[in-house]
Protein backbone atom coordinates (compact mmCIF):
# COMPACT_ATOMS: atom_id res chain seq x y z
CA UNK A 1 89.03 -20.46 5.14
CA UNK A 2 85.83 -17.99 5.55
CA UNK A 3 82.61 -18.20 4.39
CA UNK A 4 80.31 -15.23 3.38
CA UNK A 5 76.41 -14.46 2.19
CA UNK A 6 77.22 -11.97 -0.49
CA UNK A 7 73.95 -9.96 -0.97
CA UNK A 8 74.01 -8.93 -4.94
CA UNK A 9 70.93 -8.16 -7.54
CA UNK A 10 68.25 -9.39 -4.96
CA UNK A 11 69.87 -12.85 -4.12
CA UNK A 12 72.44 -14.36 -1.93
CA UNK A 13 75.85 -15.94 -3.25
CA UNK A 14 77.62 -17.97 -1.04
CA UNK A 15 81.43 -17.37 -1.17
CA UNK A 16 84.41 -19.07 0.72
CA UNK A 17 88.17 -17.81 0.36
CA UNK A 18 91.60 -19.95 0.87
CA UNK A 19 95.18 -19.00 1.00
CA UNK A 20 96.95 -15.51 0.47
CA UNK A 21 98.21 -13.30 -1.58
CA UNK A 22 96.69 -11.82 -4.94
CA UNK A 23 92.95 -12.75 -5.16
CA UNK A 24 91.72 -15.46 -8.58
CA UNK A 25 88.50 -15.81 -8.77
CA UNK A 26 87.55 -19.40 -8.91
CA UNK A 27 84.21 -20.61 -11.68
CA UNK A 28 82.96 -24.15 -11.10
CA UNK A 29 81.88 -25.78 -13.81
CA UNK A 30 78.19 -27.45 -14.07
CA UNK A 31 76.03 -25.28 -14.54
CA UNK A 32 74.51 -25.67 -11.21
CA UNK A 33 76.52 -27.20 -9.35
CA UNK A 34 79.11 -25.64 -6.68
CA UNK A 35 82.47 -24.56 -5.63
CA UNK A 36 82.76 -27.94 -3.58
CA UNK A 37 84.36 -30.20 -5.95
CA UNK A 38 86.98 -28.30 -7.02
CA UNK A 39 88.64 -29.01 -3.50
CA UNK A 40 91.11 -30.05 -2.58
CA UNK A 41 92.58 -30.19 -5.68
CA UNK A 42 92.41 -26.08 -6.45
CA UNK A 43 93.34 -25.05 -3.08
CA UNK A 44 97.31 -26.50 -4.37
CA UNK A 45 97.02 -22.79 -6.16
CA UNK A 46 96.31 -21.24 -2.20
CA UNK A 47 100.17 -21.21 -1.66
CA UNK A 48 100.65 -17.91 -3.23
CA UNK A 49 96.97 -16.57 -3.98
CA UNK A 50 93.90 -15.55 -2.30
CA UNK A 51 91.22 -18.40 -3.74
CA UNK A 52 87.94 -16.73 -4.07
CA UNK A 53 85.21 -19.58 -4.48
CA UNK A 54 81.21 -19.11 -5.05
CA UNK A 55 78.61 -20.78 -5.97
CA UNK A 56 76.71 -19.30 -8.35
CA UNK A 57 73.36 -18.99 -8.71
CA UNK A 58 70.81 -21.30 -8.60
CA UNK A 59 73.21 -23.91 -7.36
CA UNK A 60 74.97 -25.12 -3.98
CA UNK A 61 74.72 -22.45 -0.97
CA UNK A 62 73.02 -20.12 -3.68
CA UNK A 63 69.47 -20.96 -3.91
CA UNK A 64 66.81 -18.73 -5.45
CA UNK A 65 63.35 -19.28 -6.08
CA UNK A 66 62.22 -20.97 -9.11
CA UNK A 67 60.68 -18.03 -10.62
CA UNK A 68 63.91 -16.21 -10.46
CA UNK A 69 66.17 -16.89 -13.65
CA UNK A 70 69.61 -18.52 -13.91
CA UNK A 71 70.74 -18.16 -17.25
CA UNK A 72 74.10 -16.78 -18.63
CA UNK A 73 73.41 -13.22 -18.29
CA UNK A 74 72.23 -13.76 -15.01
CA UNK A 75 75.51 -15.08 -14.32
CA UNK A 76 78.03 -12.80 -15.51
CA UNK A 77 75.84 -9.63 -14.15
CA UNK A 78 75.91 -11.43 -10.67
CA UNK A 79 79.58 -12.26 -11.21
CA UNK A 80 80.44 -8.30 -12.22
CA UNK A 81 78.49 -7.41 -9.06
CA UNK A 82 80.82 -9.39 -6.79
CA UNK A 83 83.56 -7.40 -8.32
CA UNK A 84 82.04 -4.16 -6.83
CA UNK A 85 81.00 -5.63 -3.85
CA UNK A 86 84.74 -6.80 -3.64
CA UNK A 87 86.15 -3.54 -4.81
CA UNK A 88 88.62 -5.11 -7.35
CA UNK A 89 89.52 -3.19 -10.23
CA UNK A 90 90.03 -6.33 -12.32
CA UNK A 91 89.80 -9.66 -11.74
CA UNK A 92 92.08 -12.72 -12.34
CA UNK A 93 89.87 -15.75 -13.20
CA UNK A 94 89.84 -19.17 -13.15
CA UNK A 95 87.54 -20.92 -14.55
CA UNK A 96 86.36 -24.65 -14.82
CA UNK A 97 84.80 -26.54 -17.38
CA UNK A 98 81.13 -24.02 -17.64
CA UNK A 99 83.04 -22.03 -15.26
CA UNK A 100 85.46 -21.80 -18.36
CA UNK A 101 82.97 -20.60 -20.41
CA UNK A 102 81.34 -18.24 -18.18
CA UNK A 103 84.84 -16.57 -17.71
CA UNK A 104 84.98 -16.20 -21.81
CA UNK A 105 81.45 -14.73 -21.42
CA UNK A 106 82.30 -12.70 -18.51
CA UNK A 107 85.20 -11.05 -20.56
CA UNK A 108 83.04 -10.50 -23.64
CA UNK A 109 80.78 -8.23 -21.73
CA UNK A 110 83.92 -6.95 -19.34
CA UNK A 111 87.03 -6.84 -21.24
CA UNK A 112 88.15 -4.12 -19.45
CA UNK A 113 87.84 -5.94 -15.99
CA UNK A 114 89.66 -9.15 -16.33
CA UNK A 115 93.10 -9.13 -16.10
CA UNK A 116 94.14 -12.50 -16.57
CA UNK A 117 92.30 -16.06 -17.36
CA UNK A 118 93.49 -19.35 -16.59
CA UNK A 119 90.75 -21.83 -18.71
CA UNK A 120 90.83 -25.48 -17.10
CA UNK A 121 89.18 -27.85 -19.31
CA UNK A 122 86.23 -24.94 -20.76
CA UNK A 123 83.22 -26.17 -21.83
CA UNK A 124 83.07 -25.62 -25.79
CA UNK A 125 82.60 -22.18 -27.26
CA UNK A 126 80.31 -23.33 -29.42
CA UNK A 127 76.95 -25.46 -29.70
CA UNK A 128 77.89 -28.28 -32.31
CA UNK A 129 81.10 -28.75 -30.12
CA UNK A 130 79.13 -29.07 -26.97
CA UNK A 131 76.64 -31.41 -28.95
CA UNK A 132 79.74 -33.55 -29.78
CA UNK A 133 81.19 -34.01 -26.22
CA UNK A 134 77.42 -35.10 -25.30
CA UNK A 135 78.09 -37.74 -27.78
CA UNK A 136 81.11 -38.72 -26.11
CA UNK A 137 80.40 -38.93 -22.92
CA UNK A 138 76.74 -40.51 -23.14
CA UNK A 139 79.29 -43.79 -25.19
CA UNK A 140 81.29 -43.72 -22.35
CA UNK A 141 78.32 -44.05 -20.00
CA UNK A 142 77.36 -47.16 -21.74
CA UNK A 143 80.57 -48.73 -21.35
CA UNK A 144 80.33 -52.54 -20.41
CA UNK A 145 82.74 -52.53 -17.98
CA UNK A 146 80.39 -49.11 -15.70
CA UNK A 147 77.18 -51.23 -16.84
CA UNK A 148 78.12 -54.57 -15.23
CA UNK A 149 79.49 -52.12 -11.93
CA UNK A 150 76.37 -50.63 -11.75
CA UNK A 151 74.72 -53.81 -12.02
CA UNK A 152 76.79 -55.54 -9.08
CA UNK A 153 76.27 -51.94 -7.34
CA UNK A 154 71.83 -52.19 -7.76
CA UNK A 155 72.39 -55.96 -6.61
CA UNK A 156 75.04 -55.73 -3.54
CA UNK A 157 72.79 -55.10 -0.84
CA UNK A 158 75.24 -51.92 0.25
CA UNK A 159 71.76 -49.70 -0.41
CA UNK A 160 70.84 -51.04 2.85
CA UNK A 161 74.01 -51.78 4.79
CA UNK A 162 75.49 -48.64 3.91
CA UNK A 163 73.82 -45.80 2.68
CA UNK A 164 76.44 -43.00 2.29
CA UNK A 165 78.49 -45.81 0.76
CA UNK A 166 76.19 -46.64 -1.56
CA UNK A 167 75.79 -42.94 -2.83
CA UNK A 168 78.84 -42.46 -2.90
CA UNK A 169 80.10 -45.21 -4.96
CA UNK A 170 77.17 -44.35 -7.52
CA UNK A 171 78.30 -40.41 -7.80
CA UNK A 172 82.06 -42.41 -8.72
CA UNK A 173 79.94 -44.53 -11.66
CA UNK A 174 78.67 -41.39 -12.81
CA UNK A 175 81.39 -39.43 -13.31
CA UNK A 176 83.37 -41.78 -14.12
CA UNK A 177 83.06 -41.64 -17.93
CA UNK A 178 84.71 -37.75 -17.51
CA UNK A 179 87.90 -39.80 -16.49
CA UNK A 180 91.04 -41.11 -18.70
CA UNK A 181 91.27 -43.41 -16.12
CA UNK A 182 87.56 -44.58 -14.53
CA UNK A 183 89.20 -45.63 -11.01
CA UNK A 184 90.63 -41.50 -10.59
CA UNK A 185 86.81 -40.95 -10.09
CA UNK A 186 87.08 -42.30 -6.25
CA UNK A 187 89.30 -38.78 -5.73
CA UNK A 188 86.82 -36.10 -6.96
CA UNK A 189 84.85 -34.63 -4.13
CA UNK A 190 81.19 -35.97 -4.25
CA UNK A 191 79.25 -32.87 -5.41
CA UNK A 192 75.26 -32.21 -6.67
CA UNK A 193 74.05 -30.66 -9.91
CA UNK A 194 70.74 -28.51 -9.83
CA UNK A 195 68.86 -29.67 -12.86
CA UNK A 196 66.51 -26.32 -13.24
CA UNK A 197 69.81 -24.12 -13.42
CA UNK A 198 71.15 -27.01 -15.67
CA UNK A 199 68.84 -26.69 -17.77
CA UNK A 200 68.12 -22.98 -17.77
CA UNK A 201 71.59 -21.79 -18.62
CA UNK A 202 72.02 -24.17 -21.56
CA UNK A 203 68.41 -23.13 -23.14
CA UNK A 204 69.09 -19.12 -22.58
CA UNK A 205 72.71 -19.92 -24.47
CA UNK A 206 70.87 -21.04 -27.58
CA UNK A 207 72.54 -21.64 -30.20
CA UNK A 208 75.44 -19.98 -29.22
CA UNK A 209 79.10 -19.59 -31.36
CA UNK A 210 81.41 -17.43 -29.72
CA UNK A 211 84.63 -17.93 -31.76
CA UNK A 212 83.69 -14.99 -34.32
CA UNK A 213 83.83 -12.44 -30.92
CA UNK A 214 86.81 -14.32 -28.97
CA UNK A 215 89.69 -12.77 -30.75
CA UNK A 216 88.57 -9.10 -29.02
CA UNK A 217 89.90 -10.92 -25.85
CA UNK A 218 93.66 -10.88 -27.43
CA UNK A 219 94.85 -8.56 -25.51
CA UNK A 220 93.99 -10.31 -22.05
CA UNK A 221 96.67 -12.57 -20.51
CA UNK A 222 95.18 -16.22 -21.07
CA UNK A 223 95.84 -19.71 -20.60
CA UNK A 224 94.10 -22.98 -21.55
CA UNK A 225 94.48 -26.33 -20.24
CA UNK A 226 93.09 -29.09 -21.45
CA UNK A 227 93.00 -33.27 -20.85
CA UNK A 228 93.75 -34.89 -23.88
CA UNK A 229 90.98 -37.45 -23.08
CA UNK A 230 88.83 -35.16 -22.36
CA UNK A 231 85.02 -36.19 -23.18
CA UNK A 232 84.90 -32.22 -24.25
CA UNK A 233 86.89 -32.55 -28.01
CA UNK A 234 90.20 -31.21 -27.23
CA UNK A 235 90.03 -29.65 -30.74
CA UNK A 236 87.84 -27.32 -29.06
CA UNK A 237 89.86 -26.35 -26.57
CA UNK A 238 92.91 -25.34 -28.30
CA UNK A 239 90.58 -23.48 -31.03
CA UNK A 240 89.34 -21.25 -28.34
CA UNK A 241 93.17 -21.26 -27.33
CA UNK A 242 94.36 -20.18 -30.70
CA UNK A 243 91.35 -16.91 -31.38
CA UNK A 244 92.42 -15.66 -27.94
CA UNK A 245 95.85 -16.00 -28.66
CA UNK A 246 96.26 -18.27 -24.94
CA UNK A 247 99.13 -20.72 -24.75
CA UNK A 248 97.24 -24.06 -25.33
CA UNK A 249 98.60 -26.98 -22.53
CA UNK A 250 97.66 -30.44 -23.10
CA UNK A 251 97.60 -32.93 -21.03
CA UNK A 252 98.26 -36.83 -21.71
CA UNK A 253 96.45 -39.11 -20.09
CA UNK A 254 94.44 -36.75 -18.57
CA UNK A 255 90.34 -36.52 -18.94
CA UNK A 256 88.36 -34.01 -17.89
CA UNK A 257 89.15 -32.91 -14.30
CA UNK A 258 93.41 -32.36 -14.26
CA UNK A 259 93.25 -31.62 -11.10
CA UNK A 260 92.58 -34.94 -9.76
CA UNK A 261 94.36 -36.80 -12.78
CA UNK A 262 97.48 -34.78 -13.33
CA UNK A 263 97.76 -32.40 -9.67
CA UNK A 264 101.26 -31.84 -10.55
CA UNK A 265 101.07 -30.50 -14.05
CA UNK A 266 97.83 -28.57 -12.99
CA UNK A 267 99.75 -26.71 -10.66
CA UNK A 268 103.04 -26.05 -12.43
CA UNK A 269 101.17 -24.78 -15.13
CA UNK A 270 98.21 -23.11 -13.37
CA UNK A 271 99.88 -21.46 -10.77
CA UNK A 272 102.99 -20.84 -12.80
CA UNK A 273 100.82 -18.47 -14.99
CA UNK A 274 98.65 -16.94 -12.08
CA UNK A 275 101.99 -15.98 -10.85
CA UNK A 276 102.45 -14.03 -13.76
């Protein structure tokens, strides 16, 4: 594993590579966040590839300024200008959750340079879908069972005794309502989401609909897998499956991060297609 400042469009993108073999190009979801969580779990795809993790703008090792943007097209140009910088003729994609949807972006203004896309649980293509999944996840936040744990969490004491415990178990009760099954949560690597890029790349996306443009991508080699208790409405997912023309994978018992709940179908599936 290395780890390179990539100096692109007047910024710095952090960038770490795992494994061997043909390069995939690895989107983390958020926006905002970083590459971090993704790991372990993605580097079971580092047996046979070269995994090329960044974090992109405005999030992680990527910092910038707060007067310079982060919204989508900020993100695919910085995304095409690591494929110069990495002199690849056309990239092989994965992409996560936003990282999903940033790949279907990416290929809308780059058909020509993607060569294959492997879409793990993609964020909605589509506003009133997205609006739907914040439905669903904000109920699952007010579950009883995560409001009485976060009660006996406030009122343990651990705040003091243990710090990093502490924070830690909190990050689980936050994510856990992304989960099929809440306890999986304790596997996911801890990870931090800038709010300013958060926010940013959702406002510049508007109200966005991409489904009328993502049958142009037929012709790309495409996959889509999907949780099918996944807070993001697995109808969807396989909607964006079917106007691409990708295979369509669900999962059972699976939420939103099948790498962590289902490690063995995310890799027979995921690196059986990046295989080709």
């Amino acid at each position: 594993m290395t780890g390179t400042n990539r100096e692109v469009r007047g910024i710095t993108i952090y960038e770490e590579r795992v494994g061997s073999g043909p390069p995939v190009v690895v989107l983390h979801g958020g926006p905002g966040a970083s590459h971090d969580y993704l790991r372990p779990g993605f580097d079971t795809l580092a047996d046979r590839h070269t995994l090329i993790f960044y974090d992109q703008r405005g999030g992680g090792r990527s910092p910038v300024p707060r007067e310079v943007p982060v919204g989508w097209t900020e993100q695919v140009a910085d995304l095409e200008a690591l494929r110069e910088t990495w002199a690849l003729e056309r990239l092989t994609i994965a992409g996560y959750s936003w990282g999903g949807l940033l790949a279907l972006l990416y290929a809308l203004e780059h058909s020509d340079r993607v060569a294959r896309l492997a879409l793990v649980s993609p964020a909605p293509a589509w506003r009133a879908a997205r609006e739907e999944f914040e439905r669903s996840f904000g109920h699952r936040t007010l579950d009883p069972l995560l409001q009485e744990e976060r009660r006996a969490l406030r009122e343990s004491g651990l705040r003091e005794r243990d710090p990093d415990r502490f924070q830690r178990r909190l990050f689980e009760l936050s994510v856990a309502g992304y989960f099929a099954d809440p306890a999986k949560a304790r596997a996911l690597t801890p990870f931090r989401v800038t709010g300013r890029t958060q926010q940013e790349v959702w406002a510049s996306l508007g109200p966005y609909d991409l489904r009328l443009h993502l049958p142009t991508l037929r012709g790309i080699a495409s996959l889509v897998l999907h949780g099918e208790a996944d807070p993001i409405p697995i109808s969807a997912a396989r909607t964006t499956a079917e106007l691409i023309g990708a295979p369509f994978h669900p999962v059972p018992e699976c939420g939103h991060v099948p790498f962590v709940e289902a490690p063995e179908t995310f890799r027979r599936v995921v690196g059986e297609f990046l295989g080709g």
